[in-house]
N, C-alpha and C. Protein backbone atom coordinates (compact mmCIF):
# COMPACT_ATOMS: atom_id res chain seq x y z
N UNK A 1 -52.14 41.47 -46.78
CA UNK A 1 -52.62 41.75 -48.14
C UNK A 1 -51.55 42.53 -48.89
N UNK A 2 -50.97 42.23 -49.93
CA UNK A 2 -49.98 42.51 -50.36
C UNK A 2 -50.66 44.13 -51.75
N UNK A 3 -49.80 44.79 -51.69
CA UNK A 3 -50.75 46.13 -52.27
C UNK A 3 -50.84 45.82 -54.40
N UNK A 4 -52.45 46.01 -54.65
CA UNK A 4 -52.31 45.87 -55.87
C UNK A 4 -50.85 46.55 -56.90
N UNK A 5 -50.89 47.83 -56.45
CA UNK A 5 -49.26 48.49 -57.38
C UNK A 5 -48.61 47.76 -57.10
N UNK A 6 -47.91 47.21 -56.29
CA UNK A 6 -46.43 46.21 -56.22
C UNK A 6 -47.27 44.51 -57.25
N UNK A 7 -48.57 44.31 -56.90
CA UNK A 7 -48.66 43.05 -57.93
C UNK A 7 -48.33 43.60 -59.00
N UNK A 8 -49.46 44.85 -59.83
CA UNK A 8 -48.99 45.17 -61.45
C UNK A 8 -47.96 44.90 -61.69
N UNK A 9 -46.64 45.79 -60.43
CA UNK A 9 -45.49 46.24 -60.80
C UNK A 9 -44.58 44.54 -61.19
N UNK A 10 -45.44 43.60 -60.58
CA UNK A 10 -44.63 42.31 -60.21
C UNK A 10 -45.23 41.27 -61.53
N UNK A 11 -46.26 41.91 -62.01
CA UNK A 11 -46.97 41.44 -63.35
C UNK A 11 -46.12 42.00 -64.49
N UNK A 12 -45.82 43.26 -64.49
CA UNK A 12 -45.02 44.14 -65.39
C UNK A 12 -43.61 43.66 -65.33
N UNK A 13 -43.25 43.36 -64.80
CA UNK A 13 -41.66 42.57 -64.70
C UNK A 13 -41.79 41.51 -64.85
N UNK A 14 -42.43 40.54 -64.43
CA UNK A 14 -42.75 39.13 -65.11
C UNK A 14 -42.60 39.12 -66.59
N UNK A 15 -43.34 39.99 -67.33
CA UNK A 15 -44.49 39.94 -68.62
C UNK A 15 -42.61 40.33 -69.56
N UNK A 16 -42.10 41.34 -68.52
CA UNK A 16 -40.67 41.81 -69.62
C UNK A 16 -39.43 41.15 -69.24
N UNK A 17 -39.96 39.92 -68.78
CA UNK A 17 -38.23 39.15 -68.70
C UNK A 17 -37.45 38.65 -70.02
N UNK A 18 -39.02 38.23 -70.83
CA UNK A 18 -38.27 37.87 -72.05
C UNK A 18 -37.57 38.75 -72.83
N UNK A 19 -37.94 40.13 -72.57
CA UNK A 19 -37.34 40.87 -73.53
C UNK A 19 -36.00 41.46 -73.09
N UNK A 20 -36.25 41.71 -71.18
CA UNK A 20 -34.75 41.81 -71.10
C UNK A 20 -33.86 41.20 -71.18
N UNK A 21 -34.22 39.50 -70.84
CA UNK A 21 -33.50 38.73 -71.49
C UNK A 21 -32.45 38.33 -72.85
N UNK A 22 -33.12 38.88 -74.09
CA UNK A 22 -32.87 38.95 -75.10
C UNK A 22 -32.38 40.21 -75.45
N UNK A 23 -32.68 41.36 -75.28
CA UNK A 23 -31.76 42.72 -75.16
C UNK A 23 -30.10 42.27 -74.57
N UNK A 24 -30.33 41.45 -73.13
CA UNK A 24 -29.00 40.84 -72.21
C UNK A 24 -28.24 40.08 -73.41
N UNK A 25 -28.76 39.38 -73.99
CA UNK A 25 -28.04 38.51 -74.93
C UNK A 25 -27.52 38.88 -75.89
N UNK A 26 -28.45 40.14 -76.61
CA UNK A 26 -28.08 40.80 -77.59
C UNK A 26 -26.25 41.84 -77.74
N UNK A 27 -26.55 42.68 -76.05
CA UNK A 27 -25.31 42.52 -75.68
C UNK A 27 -24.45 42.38 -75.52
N UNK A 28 -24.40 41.21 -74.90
CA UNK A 28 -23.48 40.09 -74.17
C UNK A 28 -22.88 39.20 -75.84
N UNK A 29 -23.75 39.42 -77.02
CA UNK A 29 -23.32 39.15 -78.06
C UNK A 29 -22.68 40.00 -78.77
N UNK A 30 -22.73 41.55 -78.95
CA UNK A 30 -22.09 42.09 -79.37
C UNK A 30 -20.79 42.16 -79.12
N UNK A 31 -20.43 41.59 -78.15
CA UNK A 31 -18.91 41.84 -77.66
C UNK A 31 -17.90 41.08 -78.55
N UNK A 32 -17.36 41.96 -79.05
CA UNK A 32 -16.55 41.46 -80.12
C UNK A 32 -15.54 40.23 -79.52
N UNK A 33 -15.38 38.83 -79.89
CA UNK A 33 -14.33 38.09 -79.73
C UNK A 33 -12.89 37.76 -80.73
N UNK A 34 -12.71 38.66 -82.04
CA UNK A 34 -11.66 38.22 -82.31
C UNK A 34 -11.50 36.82 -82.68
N UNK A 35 -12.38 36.07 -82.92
CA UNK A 35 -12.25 34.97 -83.57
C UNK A 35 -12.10 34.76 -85.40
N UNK A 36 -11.53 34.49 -85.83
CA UNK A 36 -11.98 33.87 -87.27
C UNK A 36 -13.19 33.49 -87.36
N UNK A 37 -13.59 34.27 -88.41
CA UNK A 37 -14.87 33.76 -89.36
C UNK A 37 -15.89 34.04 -88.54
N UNK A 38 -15.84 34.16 -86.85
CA UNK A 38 -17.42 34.03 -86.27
C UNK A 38 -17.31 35.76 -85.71
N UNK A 39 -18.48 36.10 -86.44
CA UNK A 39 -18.80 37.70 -86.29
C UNK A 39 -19.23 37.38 -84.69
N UNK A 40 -19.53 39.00 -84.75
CA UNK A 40 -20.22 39.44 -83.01
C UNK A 40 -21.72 38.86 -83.22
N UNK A 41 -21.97 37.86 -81.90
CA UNK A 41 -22.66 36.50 -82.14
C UNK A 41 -23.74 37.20 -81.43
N UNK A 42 -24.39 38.18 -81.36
CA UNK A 42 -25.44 38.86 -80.73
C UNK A 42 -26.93 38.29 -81.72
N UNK A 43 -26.76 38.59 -83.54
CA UNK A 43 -27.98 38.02 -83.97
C UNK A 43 -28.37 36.61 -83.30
N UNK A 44 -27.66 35.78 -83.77
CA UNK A 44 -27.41 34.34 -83.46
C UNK A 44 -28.39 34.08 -82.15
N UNK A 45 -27.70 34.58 -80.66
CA UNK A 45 -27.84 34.63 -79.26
C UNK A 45 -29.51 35.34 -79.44
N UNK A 46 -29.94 36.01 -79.92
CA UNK A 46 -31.37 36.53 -79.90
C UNK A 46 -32.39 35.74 -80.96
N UNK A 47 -31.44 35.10 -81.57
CA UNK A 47 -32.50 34.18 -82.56
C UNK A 47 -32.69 32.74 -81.53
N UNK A 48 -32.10 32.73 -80.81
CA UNK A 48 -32.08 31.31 -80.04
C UNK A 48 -33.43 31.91 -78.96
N UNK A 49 -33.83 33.05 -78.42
CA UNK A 49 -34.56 33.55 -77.44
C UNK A 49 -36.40 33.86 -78.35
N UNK A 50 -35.88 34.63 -79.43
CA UNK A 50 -36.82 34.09 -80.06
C UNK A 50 -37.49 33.41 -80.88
N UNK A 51 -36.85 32.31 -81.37
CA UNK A 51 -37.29 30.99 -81.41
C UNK A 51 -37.78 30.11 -80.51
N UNK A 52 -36.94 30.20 -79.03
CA UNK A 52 -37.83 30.32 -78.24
C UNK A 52 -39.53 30.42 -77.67
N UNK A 53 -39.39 31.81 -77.40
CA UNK A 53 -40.37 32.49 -76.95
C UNK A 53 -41.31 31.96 -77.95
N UNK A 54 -41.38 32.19 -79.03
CA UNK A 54 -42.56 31.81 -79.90
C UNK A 54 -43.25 29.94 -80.23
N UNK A 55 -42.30 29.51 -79.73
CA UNK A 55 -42.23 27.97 -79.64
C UNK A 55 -43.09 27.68 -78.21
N UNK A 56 -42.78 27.89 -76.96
CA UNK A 56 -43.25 27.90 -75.96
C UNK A 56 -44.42 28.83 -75.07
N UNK A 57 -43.74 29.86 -75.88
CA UNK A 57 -44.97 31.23 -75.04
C UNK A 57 -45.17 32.57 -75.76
N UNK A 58 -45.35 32.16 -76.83
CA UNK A 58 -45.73 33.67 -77.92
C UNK A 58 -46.17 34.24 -76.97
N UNK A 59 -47.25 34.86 -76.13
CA UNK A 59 -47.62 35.86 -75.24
C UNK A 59 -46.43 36.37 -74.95
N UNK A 60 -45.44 36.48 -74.47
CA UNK A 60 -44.54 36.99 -73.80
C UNK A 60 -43.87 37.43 -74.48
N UNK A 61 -43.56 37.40 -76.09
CA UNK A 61 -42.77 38.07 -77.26
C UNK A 61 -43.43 38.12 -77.98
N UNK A 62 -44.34 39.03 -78.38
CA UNK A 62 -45.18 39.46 -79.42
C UNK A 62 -44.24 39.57 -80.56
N UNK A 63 -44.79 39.87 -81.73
CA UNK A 63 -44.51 40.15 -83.51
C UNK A 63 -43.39 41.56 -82.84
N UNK A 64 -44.54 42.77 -82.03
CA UNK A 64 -43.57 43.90 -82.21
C UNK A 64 -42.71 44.38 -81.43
N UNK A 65 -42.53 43.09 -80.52
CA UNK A 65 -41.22 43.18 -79.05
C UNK A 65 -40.23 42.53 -80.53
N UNK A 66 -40.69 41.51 -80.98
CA UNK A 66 -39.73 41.24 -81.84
C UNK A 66 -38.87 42.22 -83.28
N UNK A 67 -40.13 42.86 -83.45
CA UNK A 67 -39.66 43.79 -84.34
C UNK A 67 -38.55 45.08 -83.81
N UNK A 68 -38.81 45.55 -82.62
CA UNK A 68 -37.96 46.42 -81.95
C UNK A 68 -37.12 45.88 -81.45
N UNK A 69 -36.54 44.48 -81.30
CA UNK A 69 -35.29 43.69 -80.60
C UNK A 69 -34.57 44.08 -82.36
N UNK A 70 -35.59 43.24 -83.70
CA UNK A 70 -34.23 43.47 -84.70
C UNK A 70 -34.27 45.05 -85.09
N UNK A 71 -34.54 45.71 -84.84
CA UNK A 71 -33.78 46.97 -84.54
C UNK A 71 -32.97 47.93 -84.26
N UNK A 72 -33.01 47.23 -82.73
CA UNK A 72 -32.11 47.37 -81.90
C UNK A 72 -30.77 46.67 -82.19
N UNK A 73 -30.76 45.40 -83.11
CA UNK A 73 -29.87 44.48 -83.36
C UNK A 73 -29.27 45.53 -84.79
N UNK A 74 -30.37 46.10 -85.47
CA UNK A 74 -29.71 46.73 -86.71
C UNK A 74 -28.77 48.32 -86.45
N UNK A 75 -29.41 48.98 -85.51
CA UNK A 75 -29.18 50.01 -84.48
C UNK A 75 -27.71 49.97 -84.28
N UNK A 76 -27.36 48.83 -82.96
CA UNK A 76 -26.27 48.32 -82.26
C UNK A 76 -24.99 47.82 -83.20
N UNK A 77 -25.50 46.60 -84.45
CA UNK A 77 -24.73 45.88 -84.73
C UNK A 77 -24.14 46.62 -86.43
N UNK A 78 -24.59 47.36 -86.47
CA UNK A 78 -24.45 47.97 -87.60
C UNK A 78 -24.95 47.61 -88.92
N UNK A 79 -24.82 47.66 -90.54
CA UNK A 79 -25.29 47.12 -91.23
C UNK A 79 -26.67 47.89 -92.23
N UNK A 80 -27.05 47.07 -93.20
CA UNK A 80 -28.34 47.72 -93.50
C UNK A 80 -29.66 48.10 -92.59
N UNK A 81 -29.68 49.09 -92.72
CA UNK A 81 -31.52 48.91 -91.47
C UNK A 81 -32.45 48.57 -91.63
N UNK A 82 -32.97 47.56 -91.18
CA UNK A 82 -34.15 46.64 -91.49
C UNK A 82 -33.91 45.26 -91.77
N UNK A 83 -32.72 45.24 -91.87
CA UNK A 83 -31.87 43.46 -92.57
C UNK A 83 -32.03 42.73 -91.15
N UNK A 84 -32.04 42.75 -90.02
CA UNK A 84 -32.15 41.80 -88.99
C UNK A 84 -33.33 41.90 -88.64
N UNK A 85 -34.04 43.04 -88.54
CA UNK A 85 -35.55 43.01 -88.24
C UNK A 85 -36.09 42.56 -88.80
N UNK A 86 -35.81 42.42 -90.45
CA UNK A 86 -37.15 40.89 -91.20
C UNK A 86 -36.56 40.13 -91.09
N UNK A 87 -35.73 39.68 -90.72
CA UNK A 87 -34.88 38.47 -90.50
C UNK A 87 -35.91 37.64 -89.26
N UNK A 88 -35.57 38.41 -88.17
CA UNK A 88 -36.23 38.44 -87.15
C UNK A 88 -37.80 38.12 -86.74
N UNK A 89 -38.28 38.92 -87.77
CA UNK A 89 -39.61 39.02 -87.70
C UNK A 89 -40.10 37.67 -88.56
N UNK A 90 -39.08 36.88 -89.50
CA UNK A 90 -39.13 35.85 -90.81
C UNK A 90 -39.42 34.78 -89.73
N UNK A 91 -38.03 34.77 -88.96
CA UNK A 91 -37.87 33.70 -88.00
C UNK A 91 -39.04 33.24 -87.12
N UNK A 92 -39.37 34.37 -86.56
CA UNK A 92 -41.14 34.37 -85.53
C UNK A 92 -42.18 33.84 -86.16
N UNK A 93 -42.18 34.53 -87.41
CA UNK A 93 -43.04 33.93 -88.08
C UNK A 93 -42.89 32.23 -88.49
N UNK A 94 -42.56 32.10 -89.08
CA UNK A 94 -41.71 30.60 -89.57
C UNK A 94 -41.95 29.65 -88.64
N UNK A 95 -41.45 30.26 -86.58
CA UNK A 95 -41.44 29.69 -85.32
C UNK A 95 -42.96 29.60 -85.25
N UNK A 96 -43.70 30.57 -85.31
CA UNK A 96 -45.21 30.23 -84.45
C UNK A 96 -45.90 28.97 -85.83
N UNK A 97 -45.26 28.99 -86.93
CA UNK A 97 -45.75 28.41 -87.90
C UNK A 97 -45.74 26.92 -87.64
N UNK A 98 -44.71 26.16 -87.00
CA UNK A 98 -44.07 25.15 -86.80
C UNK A 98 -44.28 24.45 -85.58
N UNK A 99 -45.16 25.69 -84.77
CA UNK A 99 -45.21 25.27 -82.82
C UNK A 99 -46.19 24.13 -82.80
N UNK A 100 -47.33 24.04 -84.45
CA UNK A 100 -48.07 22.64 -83.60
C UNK A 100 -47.82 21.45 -83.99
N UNK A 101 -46.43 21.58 -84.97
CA UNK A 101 -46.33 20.51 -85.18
C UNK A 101 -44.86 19.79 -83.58
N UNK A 102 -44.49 20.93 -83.55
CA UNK A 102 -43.11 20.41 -82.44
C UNK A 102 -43.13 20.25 -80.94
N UNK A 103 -44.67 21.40 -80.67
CA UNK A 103 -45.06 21.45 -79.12
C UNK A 103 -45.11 19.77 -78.89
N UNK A 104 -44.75 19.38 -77.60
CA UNK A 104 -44.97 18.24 -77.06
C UNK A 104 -43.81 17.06 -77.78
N UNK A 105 -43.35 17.87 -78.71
CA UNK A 105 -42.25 16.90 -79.21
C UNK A 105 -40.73 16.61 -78.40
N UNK A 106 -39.89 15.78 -79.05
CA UNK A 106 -38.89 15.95 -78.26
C UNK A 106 -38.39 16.99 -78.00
N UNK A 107 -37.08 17.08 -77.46
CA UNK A 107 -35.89 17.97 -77.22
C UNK A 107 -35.41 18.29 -78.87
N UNK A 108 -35.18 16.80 -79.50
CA UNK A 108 -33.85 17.10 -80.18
C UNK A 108 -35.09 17.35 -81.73
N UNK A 109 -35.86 17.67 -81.85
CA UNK A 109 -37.30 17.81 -82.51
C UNK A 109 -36.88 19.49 -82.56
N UNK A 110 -37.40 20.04 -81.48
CA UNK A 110 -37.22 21.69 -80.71
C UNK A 110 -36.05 22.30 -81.62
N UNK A 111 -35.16 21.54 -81.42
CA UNK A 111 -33.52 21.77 -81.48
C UNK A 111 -33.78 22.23 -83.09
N UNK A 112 -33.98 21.08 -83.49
CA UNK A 112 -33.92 20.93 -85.41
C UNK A 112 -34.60 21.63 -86.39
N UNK A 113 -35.51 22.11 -85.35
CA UNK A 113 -36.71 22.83 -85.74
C UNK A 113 -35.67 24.65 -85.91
N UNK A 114 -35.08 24.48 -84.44
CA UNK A 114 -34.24 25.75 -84.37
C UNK A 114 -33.54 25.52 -85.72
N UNK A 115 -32.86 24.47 -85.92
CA UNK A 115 -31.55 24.74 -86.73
C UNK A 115 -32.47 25.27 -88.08
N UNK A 116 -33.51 24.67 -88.62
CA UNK A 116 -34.16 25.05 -89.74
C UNK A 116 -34.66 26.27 -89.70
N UNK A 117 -34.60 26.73 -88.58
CA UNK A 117 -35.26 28.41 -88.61
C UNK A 117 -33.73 29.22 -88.61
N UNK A 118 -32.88 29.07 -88.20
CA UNK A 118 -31.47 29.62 -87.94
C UNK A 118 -31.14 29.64 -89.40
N UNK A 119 -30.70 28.75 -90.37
CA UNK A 119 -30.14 28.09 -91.48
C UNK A 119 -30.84 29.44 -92.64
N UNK A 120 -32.33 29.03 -92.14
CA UNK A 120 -33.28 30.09 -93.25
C UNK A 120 -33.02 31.32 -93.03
N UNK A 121 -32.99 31.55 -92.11
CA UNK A 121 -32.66 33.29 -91.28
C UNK A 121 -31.78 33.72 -91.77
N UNK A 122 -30.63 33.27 -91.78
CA UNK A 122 -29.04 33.60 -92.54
C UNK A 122 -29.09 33.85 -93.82
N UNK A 123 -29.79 32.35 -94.37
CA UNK A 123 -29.76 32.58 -95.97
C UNK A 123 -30.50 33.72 -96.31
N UNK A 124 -31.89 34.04 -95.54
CA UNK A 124 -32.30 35.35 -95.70
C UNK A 124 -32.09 36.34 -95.77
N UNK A 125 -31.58 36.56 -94.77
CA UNK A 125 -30.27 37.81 -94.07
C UNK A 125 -29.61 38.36 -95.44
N UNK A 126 -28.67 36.99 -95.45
CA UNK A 126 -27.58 36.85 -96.39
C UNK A 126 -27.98 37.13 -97.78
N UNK A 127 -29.11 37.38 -98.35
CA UNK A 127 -29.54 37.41 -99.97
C UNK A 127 -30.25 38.90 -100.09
N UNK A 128 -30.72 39.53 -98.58
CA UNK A 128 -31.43 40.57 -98.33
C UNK A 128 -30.15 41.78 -98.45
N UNK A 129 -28.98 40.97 -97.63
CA UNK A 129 -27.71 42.38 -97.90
C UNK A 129 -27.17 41.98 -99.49
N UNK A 130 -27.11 40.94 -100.31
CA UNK A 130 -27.17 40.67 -101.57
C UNK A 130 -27.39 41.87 -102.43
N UNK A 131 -29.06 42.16 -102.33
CA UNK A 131 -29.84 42.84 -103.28
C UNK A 131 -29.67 44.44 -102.66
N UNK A 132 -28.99 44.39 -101.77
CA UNK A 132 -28.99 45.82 -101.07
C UNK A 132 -27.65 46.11 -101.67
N UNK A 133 -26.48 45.49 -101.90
CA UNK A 133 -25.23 45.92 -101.77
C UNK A 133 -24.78 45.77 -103.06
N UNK A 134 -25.77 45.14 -103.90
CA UNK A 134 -25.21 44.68 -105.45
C UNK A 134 -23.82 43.94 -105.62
N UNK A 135 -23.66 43.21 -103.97
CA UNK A 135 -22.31 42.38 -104.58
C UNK A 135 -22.27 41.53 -103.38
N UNK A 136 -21.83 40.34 -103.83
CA UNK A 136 -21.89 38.53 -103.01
C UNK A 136 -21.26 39.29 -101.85
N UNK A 137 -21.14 39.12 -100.41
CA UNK A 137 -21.25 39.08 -99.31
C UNK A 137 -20.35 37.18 -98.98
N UNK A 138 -19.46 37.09 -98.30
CA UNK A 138 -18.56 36.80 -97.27
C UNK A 138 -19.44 35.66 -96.93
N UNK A 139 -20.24 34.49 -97.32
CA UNK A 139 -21.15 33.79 -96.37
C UNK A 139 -20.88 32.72 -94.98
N UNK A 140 -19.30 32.84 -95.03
CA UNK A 140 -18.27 31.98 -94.05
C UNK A 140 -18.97 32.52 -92.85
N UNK A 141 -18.90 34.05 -92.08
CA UNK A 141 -19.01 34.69 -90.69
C UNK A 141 -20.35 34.12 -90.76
N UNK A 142 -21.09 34.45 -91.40
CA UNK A 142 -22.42 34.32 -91.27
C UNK A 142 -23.21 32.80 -90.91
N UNK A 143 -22.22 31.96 -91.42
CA UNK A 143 -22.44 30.35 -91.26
C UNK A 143 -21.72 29.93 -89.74
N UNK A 144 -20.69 30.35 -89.37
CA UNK A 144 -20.14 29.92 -87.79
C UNK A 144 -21.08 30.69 -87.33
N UNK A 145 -21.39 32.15 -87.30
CA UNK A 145 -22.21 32.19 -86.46
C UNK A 145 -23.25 31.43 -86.08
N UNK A 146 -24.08 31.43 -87.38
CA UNK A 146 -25.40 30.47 -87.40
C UNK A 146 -24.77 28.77 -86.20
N UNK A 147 -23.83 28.21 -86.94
CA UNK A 147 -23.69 27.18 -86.16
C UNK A 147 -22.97 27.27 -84.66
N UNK A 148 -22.71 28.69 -84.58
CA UNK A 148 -22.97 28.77 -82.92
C UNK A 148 -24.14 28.85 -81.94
N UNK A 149 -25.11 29.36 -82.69
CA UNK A 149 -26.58 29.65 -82.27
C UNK A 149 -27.28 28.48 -82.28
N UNK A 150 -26.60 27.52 -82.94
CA UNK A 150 -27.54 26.10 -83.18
C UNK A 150 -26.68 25.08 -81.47
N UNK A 151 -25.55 25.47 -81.73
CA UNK A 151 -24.61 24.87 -80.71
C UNK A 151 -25.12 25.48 -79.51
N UNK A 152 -25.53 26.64 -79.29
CA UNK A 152 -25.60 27.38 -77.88
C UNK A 152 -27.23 27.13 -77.46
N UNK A 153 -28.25 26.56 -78.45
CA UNK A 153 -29.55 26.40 -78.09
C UNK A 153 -29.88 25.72 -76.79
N UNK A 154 -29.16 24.10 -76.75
CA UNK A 154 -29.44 23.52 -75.30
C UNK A 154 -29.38 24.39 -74.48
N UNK A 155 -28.20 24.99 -74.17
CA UNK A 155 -27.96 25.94 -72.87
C UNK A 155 -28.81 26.98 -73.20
N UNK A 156 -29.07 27.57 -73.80
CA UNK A 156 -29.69 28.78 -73.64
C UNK A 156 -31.50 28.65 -73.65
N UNK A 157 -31.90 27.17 -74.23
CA UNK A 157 -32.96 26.70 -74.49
C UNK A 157 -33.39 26.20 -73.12
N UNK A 158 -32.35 25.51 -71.88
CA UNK A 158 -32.38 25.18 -70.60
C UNK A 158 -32.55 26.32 -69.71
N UNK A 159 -32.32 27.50 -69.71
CA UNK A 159 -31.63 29.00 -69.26
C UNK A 159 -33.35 29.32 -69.60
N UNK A 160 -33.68 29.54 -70.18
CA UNK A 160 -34.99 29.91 -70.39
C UNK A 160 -36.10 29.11 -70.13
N UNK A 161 -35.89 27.98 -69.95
CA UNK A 161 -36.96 26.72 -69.51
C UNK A 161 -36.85 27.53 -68.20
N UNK A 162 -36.11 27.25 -67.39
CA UNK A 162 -35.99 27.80 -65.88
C UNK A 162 -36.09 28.90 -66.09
N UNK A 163 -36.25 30.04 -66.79
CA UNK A 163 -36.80 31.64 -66.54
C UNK A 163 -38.29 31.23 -66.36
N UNK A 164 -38.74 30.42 -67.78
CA UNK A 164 -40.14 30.29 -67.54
C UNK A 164 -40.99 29.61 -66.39
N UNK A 165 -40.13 28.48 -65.74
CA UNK A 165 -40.49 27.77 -64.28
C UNK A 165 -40.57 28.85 -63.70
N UNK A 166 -39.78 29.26 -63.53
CA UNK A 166 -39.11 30.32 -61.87
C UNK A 166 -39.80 31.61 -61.88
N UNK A 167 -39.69 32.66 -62.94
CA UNK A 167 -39.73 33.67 -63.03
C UNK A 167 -41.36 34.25 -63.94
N UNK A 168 -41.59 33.33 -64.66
CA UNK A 168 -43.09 33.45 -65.33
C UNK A 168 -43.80 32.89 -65.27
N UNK A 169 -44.02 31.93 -63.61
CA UNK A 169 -45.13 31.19 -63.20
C UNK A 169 -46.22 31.80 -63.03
């Protein structure tokens, strides 16, 4: 008989993979690459997780795991505070809005669905530091990124299929 505390404890780690997941990415995105035009690809990499999550398994990324990831993204990545968290929170919303029409749909359905939530997110983003800064904003970084996040979805959209097999059965 295996002891109830180690199940909770094994329920409680289940329940927060998605979020360490997406904290990991958030990360693993900040790391500056020195590329032209494509900023530190951390928003991007967490918009792919929760677009995600809310597409497949809202339970597991609530509204306010999401709200404290763009936070943490505004926190970390610098910038206005609050500009990635409604971004963030736009995106979730927008995602759970869209899940009955795409659940059961294809792959490349999922995908497009991402790119239309990614595309809006930016322009959002992008019009939110607008009215904050009283002057046009650079929209080049902001567009490679976006079309890295659209590019990195399979893999990271596959990467999380298998978290959810494996790890949140």
């Amino acid at each position: 008989m295996i002891d109830p505390a180690w199940q909770r404890l094994d329920v409680a780690a289940r329940n927060l993979a998605p979020f360490a997941a997406t904290v990991l990415l958030l990360l693993i995105g900040l790391v500056p690459l020195r590329l032209p035009y494509l900023p530190p690809i951390g928003t991007n990499l967490v918009l792919v997780s929760v677009y995600y999550w809310a597409m497949h398994r809202p339970t597991a990324m609530p509204g306010q795991v999401v709200l404290v990831i763009g936070l943490l993204i505004d926190l970390l990545g610098g910038g206005f505070l609050g500009v990635n968290a409604l971004a963030m929170l736009a995106a979730y919303g927008a995602a759970l809005g869209m899940r009955r029409w795409i659940i059961g749909a294809s792959f490349a359905m999922v995908w497009g669905g991402y790119a239309v939530v990614a595309i809006g997110t930016m322009l959002l983003a992008w019009f939110v530091v607008l009215v904050m800064s009283g002057r046009v904003a650079d929209i080049a970084p902001a567009l490679s990124g976006t079309l890295f996040g659209i590019g990195a979805y399979p893999l990271l959209g596959a990467l999380f299929a298998h978290m959810q097999r494996g790890v949140m059965r």
